[in-house]
C-alpha atoms as a PDB file:
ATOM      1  CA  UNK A   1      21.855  77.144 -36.769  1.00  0.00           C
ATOM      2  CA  UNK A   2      24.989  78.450 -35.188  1.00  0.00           C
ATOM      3  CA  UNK A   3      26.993  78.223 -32.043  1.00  0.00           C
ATOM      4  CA  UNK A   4      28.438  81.182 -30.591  1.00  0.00           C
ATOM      5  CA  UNK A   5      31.919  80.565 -29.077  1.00  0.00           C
ATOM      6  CA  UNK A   6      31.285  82.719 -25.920  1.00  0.00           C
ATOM      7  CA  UNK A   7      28.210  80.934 -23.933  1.00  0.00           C
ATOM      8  CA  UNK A   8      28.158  77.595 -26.551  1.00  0.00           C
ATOM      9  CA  UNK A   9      24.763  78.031 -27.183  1.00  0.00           C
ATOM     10  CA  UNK A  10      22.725  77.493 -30.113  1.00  0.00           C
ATOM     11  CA  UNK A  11      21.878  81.169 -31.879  1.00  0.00           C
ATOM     12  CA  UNK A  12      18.862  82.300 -33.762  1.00  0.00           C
ATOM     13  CA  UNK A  13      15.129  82.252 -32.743  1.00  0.00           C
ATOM     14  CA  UNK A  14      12.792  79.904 -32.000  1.00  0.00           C
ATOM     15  CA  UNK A  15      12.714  77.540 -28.673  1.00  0.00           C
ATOM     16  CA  UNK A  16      16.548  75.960 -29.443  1.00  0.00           C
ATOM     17  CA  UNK A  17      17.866  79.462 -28.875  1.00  0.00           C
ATOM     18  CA  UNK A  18      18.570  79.024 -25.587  1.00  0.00           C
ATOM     19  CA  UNK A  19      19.739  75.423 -25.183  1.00  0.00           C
ATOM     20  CA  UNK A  20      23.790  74.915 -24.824  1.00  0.00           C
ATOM     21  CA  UNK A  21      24.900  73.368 -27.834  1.00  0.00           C
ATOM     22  CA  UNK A  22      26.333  70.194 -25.745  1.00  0.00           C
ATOM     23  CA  UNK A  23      22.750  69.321 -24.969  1.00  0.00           C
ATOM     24  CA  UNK A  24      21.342  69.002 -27.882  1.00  0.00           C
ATOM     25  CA  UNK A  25      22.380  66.057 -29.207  1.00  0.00           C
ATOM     26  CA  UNK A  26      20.852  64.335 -26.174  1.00  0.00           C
ATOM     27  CA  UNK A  27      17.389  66.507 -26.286  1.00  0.00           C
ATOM     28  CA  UNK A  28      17.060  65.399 -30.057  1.00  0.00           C
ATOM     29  CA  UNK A  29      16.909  61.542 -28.620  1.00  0.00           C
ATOM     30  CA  UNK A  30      14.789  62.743 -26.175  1.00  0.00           C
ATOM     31  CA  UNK A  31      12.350  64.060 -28.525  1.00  0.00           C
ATOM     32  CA  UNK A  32      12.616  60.786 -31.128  1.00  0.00           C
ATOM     33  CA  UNK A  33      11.860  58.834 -27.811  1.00  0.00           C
ATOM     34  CA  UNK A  34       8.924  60.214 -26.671  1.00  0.00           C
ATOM     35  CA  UNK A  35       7.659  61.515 -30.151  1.00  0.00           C
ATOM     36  CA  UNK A  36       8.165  58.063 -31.360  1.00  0.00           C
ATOM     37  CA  UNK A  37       4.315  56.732 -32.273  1.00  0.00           C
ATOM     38  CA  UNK A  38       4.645  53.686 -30.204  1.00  0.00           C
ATOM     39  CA  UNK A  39       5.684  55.374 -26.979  1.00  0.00           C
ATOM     40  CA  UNK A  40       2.853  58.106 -27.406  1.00  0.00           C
ATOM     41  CA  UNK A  41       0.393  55.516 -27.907  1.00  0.00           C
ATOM     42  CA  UNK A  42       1.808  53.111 -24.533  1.00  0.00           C
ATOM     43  CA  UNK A  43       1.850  56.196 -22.706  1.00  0.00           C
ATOM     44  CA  UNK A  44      -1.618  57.257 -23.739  1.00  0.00           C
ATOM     45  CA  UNK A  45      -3.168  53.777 -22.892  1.00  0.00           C
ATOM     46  CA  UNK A  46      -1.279  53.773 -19.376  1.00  0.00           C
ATOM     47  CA  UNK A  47      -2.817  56.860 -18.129  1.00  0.00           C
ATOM     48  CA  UNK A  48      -5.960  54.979 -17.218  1.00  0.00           C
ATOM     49  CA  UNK A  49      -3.602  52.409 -14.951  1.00  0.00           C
ATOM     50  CA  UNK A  50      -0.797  49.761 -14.651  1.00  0.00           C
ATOM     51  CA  UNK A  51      -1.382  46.812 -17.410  1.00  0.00           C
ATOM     52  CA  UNK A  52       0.105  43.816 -18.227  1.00  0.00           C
ATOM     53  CA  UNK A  53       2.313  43.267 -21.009  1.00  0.00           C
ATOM     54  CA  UNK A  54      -1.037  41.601 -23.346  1.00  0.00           C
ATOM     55  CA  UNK A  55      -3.313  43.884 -21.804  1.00  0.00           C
ATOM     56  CA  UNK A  56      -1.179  46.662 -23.663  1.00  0.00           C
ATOM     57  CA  UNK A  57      -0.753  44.563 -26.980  1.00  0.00           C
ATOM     58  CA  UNK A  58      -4.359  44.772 -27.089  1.00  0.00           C
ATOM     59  CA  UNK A  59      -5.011  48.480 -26.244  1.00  0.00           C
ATOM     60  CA  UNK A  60      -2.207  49.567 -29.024  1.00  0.00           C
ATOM     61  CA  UNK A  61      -3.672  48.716 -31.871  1.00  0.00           C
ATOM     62  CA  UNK A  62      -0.721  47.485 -34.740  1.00  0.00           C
ATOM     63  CA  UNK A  63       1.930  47.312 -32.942  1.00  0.00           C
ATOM     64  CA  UNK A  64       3.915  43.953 -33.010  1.00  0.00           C
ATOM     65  CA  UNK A  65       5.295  41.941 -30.117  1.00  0.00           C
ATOM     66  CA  UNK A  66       8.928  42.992 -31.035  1.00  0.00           C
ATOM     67  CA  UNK A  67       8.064  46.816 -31.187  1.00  0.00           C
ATOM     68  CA  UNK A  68       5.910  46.702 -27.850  1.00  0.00           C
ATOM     69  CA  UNK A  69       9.097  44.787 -26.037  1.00  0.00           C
ATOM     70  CA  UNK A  70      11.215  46.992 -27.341  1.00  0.00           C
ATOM     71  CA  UNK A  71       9.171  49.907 -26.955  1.00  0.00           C
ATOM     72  CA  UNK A  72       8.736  49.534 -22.709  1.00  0.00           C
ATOM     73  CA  UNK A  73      12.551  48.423 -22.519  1.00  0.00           C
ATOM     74  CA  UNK A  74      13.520  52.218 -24.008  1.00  0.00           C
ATOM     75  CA  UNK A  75      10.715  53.705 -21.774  1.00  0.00           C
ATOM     76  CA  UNK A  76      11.706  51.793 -18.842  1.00  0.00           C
ATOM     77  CA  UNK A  77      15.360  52.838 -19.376  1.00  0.00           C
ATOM     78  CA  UNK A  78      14.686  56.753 -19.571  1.00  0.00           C
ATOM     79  CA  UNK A  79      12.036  56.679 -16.295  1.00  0.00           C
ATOM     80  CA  UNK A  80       8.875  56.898 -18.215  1.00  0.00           C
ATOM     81  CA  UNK A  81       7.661  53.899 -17.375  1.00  0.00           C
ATOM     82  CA  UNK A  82       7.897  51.369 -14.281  1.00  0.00           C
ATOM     83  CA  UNK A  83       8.190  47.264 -14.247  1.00  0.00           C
ATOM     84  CA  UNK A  84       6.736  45.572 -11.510  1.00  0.00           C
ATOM     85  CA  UNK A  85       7.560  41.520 -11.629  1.00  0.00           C
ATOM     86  CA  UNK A  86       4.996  39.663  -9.115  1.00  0.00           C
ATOM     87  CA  UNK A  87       6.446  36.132  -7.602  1.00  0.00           C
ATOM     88  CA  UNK A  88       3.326  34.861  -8.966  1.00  0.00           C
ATOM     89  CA  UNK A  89       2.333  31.609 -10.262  1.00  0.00           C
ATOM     90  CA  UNK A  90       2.319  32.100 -13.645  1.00  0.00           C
ATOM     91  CA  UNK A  91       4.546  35.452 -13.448  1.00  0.00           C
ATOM     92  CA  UNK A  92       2.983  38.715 -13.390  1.00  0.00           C
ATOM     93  CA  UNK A  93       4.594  41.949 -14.809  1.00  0.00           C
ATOM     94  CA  UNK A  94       2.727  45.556 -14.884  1.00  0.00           C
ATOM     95  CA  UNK A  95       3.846  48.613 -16.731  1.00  0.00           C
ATOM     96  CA  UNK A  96       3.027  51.920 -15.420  1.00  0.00           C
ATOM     97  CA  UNK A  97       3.616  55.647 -15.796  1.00  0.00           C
ATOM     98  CA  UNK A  98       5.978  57.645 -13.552  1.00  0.00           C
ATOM     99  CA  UNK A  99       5.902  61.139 -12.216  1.00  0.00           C
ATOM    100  CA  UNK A 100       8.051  62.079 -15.193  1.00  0.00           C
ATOM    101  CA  UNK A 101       5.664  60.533 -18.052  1.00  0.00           C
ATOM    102  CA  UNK A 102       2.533  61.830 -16.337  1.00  0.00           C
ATOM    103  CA  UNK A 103       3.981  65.350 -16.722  1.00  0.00           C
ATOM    104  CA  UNK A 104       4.517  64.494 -20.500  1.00  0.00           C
ATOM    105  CA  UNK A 105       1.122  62.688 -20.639  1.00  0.00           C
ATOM    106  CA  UNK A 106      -1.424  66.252 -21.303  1.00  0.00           C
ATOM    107  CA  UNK A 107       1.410  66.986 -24.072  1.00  0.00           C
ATOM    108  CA  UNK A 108       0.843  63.691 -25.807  1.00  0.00           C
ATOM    109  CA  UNK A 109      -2.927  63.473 -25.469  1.00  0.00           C
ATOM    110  CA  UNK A 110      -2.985  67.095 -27.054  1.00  0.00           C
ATOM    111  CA  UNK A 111      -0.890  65.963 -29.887  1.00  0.00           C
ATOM    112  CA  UNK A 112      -3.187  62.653 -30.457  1.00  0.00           C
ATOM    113  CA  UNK A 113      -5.959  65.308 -30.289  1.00  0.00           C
ATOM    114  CA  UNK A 114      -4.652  67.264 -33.214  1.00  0.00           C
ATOM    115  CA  UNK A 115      -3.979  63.989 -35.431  1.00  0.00           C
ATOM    116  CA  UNK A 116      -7.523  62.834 -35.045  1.00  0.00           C
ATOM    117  CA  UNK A 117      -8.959  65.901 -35.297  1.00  0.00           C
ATOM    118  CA  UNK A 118      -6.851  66.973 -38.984  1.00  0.00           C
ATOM    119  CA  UNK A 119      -6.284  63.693 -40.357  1.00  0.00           C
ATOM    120  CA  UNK A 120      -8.984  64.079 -43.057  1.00  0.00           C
ATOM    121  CA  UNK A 121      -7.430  67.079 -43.954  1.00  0.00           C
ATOM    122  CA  UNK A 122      -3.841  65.822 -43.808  1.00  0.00           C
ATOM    123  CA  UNK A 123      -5.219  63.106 -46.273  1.00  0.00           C
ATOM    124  CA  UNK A 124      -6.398  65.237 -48.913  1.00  0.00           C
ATOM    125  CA  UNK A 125      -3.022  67.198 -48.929  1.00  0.00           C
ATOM    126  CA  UNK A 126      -1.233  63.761 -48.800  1.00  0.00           C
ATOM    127  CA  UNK A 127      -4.114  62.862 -52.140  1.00  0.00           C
ATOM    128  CA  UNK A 128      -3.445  66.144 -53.388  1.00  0.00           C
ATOM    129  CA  UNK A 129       0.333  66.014 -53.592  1.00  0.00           C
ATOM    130  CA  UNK A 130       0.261  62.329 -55.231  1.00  0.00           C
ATOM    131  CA  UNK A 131      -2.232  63.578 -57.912  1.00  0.00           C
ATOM    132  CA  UNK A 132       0.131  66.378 -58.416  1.00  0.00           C
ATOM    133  CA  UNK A 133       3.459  64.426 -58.709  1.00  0.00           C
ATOM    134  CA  UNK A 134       1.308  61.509 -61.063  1.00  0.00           C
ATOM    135  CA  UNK A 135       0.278  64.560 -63.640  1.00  0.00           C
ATOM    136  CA  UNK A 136       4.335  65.820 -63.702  1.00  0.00           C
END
């Protein structure tokens, strides 16, 4: 990859051809955000409606208390997600998409699409590669 002097943006082909070179720093921690596994799968299970913090622990299978927190703090913080605190009694808090992780939402559901649909095959490869390295 190479940046040209004249415009600053990144040369060669592919979809990064056209992005200023300043930016892409900041697009990479874009893309480690919301490619991160946790904050496809809180975005996936929000699409059906706000839930509560527990409500979501349950829907997202594996994930621990300390990833989830952390995981709706960083989505909070970049506008994929809203916080609503209640004046309840006990206190209620809601998580729920915004117009900006909706629009992200069809990409993510594709992409959970395509691991359910190849992860036999992904295993074998993953098998197939072990057996190979185990016989070197």
């Amino acid at each position: 990859m190479e940046v040209t002097a004249t415009t600053g943006s990144v040369t060669g082909r592919g979809p990064c051809a056209g992005i200023p070179a300043e930016q892409m720093d900041f697009i990479r921690q874009v893309l480690e955000r919301v490619g991160d596994k946790w904050s496809v799968l809180v975005i996936a299970v929000l699409e059906s409606g706000p839930l509560r913090y527990t409500e979501l622990q349950h829907q997202v299978p594996g994930i621990s208390q300390r990833m989830l927190t952390l995981t709706l703090r960083q989505l909070v913080q970049d506008g994929l997600l809203t916080r609503t605190a209640y004046a309840e009694v006990p206190p209620r808090v809601e998580y729920a998409l915004t117009p900006l992780s909706r629009s992200l939402n069809d990409i993510l559901k594709s992409l959970l699409t395509w691991a359910a649909e190849h992860h036999d095959e992904i295993r074998e490869h993953r098998a197939g590669t072990a057996n190979a390295a185990a016989r070197s």
